[in-house]
Protein backbone atom coordinates (compact mmCIF):
# COMPACT_ATOMS: atom_id res chain seq x y z
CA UNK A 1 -64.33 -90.14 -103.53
CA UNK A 2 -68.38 -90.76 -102.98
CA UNK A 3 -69.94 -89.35 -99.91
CA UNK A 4 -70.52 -92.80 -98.93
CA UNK A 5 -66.57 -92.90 -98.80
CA UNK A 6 -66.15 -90.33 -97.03
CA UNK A 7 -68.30 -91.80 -94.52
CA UNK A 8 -67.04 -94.85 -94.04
CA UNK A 9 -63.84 -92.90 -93.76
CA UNK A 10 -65.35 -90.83 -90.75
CA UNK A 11 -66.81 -93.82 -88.83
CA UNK A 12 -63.15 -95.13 -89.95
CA UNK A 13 -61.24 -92.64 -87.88
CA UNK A 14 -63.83 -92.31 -85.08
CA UNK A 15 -62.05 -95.71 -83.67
CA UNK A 16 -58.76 -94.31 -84.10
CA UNK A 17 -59.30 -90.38 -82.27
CA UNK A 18 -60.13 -86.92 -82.04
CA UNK A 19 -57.51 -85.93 -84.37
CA UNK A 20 -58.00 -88.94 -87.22
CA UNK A 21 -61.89 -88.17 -86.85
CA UNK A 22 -61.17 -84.43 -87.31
CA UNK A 23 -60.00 -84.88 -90.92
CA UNK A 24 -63.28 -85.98 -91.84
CA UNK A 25 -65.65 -83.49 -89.98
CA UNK A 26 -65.81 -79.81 -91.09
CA UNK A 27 -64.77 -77.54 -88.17
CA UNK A 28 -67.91 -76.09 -88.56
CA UNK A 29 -70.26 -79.40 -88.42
CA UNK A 30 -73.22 -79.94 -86.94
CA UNK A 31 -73.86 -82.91 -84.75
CA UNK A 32 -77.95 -83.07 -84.07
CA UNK A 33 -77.82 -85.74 -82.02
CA UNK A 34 -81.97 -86.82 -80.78
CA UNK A 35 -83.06 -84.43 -77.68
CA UNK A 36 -83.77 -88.40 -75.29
CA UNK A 37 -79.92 -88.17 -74.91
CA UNK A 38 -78.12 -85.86 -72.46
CA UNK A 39 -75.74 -84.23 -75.06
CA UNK A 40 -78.42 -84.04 -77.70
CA UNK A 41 -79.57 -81.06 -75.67
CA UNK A 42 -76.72 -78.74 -76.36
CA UNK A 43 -75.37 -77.38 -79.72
CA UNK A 44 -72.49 -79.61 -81.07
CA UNK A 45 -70.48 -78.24 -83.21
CA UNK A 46 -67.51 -79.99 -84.01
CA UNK A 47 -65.01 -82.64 -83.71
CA UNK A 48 -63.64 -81.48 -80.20
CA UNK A 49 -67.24 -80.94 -79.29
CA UNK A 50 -68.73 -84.31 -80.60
CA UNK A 51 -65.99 -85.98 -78.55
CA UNK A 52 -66.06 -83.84 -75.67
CA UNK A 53 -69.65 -84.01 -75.20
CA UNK A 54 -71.06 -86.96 -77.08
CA UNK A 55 -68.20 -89.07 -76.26
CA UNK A 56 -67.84 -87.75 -72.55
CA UNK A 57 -71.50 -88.83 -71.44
CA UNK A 58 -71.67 -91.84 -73.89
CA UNK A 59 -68.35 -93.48 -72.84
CA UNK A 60 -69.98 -93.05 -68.74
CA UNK A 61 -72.65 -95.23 -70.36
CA UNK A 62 -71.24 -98.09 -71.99
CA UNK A 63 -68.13 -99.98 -72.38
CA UNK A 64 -65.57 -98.97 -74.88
CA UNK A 65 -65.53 -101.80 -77.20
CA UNK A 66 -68.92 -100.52 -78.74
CA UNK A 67 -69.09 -100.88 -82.28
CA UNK A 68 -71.03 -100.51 -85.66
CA UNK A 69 -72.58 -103.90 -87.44
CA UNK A 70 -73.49 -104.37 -90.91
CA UNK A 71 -73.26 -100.95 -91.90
CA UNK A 72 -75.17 -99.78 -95.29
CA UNK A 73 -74.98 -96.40 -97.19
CA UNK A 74 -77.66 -94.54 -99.23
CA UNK A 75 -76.63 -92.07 -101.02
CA UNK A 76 -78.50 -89.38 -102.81
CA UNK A 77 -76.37 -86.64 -103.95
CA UNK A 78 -74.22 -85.53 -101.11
CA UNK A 79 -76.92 -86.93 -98.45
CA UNK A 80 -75.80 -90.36 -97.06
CA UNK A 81 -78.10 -92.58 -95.09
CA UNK A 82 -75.69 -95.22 -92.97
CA UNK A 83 -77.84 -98.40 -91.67
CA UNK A 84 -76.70 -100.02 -89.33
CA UNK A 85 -76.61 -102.79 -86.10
CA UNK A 86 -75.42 -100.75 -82.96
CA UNK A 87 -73.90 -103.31 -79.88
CA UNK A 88 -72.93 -101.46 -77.30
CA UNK A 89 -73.46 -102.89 -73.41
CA UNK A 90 -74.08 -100.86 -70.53
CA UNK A 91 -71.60 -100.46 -67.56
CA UNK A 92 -74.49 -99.93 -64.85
CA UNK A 93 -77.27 -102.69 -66.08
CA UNK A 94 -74.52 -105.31 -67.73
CA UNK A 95 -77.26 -105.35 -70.71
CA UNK A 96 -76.12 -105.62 -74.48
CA UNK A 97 -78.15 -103.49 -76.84
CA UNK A 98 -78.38 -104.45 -79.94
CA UNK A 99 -80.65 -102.18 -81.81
CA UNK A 100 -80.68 -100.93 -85.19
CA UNK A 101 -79.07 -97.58 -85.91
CA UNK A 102 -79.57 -94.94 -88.56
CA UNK A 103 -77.08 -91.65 -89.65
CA UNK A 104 -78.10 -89.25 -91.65
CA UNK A 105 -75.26 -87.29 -93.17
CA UNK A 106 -74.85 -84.28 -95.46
CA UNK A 107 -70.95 -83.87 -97.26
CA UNK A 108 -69.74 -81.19 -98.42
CA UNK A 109 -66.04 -80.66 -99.96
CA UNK A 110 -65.38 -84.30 -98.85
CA UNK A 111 -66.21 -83.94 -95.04
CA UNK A 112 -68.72 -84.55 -92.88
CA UNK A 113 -70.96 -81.35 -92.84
CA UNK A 114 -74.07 -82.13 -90.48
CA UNK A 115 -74.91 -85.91 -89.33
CA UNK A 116 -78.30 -86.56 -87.63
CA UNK A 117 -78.51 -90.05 -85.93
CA UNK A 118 -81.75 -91.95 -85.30
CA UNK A 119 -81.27 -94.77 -82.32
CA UNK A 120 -84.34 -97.21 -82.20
CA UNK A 121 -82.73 -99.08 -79.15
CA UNK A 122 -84.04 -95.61 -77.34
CA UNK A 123 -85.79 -97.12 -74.95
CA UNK A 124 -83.06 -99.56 -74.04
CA UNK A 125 -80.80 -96.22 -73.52
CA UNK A 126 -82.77 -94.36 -71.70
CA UNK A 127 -82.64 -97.92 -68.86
CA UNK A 128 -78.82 -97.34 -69.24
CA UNK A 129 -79.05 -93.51 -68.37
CA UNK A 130 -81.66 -94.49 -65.55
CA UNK A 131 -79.26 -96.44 -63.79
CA UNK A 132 -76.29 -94.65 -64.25
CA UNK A 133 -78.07 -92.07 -62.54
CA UNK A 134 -79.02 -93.58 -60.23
CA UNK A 135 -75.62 -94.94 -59.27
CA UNK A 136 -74.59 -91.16 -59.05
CA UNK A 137 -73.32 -91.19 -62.93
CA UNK A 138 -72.87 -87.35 -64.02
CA UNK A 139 -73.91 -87.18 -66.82
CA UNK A 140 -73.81 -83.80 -67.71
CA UNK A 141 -72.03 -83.33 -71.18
């Protein structure tokens, strides 16, 4: 299996659960998510962590059916660059973003050992965390 397998495995099982994802990430991995977003403040570490926290404040932010678009992989080694179209729209401003949306990954031992995303709809996301706020969203991760 290619890194950019195991990849598309991993984004894959992130529709399907914690425990599905978990087979993918490394106990030990390293989600670096960009410091604009409330949980990419905090070390996390993890499956249960990436879900907990990422998936805690983002899931307060936008509606569940947001989803991955025309998704590319790069791969050099066991570095995997995913491309893609993010849609996701916002519960508190009823906007659709559709920006595009980068992933840096490093495997190791076929799972996911350190991913590093890169959101260019960031301005569009910070609007989203604006208003949340401001409707009294916590969005503390």
């Amino acid at each position: 299996m290619t890194p950019s397998d195991v990849i598309r495995h991993y984004y894959d099982a992130c529709t399907r659960g914690e425990e599905e994802t978990a087979r993918w990430m490394h106990d030990d991995c390293i989600v670096d998510e960009p410091t604009f977003l409330p949980y990419g403040r905090i070390d996390v570490i993890g499956v249960r962590a990436m879900f907990r926290h990422v998936g805690g404040v983002f899931f307060r932010l936008f509606a569940p059916d947001a989803h991955l678009e025309d998704t590319r992989y790069f791969e050099d080694g066991d570095a995997v660059v995913a491309v893609s179209r993010w849609v996701m729209t916002g519960l508190h401003t009823g906007r659709t973003i559709d920006g595009h949306y980068h992933e840096y990954f490093e495997v190791r031992d076929g799972r996911v050992a350190l991913m590093r995303p890169l959101y260019h709809a960031a301005g569009e996301m910070i609007a989203e965390m604006d208003a949340a706020r401001a409707a009294g969203v916590d969005l503390t991760p």
